[in-house]
Protein backbone atom coordinates (compact mmCIF):
# COMPACT_ATOMS: atom_id res chain seq x y z
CA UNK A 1 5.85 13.55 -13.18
CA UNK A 2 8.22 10.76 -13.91
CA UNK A 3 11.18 10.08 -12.04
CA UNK A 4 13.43 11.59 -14.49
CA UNK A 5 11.96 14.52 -14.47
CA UNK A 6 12.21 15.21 -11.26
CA UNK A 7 15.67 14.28 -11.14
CA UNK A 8 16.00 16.76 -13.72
CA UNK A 9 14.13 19.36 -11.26
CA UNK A 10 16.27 18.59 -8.72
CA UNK A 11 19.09 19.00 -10.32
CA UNK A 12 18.43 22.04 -12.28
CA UNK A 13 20.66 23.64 -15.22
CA UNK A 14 23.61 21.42 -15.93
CA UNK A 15 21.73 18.15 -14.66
CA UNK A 16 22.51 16.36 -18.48
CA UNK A 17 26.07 17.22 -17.70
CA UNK A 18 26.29 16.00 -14.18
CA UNK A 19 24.63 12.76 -14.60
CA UNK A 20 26.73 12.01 -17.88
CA UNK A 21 30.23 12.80 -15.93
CA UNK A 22 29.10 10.46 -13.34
CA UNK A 23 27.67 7.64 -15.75
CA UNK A 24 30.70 8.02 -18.31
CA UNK A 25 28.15 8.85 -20.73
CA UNK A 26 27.92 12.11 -23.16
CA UNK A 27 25.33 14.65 -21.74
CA UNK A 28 23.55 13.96 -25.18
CA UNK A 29 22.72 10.36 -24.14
CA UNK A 30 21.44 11.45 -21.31
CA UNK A 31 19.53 14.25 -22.55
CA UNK A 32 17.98 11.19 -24.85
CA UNK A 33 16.93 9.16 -21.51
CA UNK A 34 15.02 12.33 -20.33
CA UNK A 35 13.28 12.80 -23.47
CA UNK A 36 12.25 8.91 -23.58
CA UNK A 37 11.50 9.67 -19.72
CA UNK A 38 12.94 6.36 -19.22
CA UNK A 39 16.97 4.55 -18.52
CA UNK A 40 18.33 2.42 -20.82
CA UNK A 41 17.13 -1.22 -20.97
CA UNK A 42 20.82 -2.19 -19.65
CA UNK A 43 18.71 -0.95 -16.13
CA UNK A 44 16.60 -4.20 -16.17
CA UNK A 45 18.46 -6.59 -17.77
CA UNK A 46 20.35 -9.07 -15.81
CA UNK A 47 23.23 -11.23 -16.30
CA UNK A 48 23.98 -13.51 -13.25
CA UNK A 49 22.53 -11.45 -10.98
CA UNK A 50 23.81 -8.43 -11.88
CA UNK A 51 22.48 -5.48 -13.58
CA UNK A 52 24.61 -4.30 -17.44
CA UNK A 53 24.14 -0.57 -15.81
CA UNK A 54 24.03 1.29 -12.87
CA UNK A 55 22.82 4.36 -14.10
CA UNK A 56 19.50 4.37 -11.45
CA UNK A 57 21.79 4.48 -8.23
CA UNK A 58 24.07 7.05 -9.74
CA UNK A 59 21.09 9.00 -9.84
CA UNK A 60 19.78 8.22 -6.36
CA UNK A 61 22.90 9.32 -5.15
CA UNK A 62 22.88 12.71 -6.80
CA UNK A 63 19.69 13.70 -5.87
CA UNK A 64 20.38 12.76 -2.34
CA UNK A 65 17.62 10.12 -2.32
CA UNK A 66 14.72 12.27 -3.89
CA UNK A 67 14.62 10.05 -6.63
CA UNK A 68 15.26 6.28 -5.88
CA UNK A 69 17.05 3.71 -8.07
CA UNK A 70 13.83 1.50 -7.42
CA UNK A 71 11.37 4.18 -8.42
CA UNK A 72 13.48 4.51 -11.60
CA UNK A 73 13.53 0.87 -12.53
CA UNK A 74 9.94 0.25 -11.62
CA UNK A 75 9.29 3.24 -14.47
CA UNK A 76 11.54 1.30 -16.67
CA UNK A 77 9.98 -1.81 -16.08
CA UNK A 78 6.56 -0.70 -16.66
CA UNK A 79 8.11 0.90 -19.63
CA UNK A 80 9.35 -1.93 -21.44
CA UNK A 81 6.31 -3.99 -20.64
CA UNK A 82 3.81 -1.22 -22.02
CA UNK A 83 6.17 -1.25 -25.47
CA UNK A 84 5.75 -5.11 -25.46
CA UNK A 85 1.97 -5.22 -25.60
CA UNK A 86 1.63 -2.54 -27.84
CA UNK A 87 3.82 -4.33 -30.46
């Protein structure tokens, strides 16, 4: 089970909602991230030492800790690479 999905667990009915209101994103983006099972690439990508997005620690937050902003980035991360190779 990815990250996301237990977040989505977790959270239960209303969890698209909840995470968009704290992200400042519509719950339909975020229903897109759970269906990808992955954030945005604004999670990884850094410009002077700082991340575009902080979508991953919004989360941790939410679920109390359950699901960690460094679980969620590792998936990401992993994520992006496996797209890479396969290209």
């Amino acid at each position: 089970m990815t990250s996301l999905k237990k977040a989505h667990k977790i959270l239960g009915y209303g969890a698209f909602s909840e995470i968009g209101r704290a992200c400042n994103r519509s719950p339909q983006a975020v229903k897109k991230w759970f269906e990808i099972g992955v954030l945005p690439e604004t999670e990884i990508i850094e410009v002077f030492g700082q991340r575009k997005t902080s979508y991953g620690q919004v989360i941790e937050a939410l679920t109390g800790g359950q699901v960690t902003d460094a679980q969620l980035r590792q998936e990401n991360f992993e994520y992006r690479q496996s797209r890479k190779s396969a290209a």
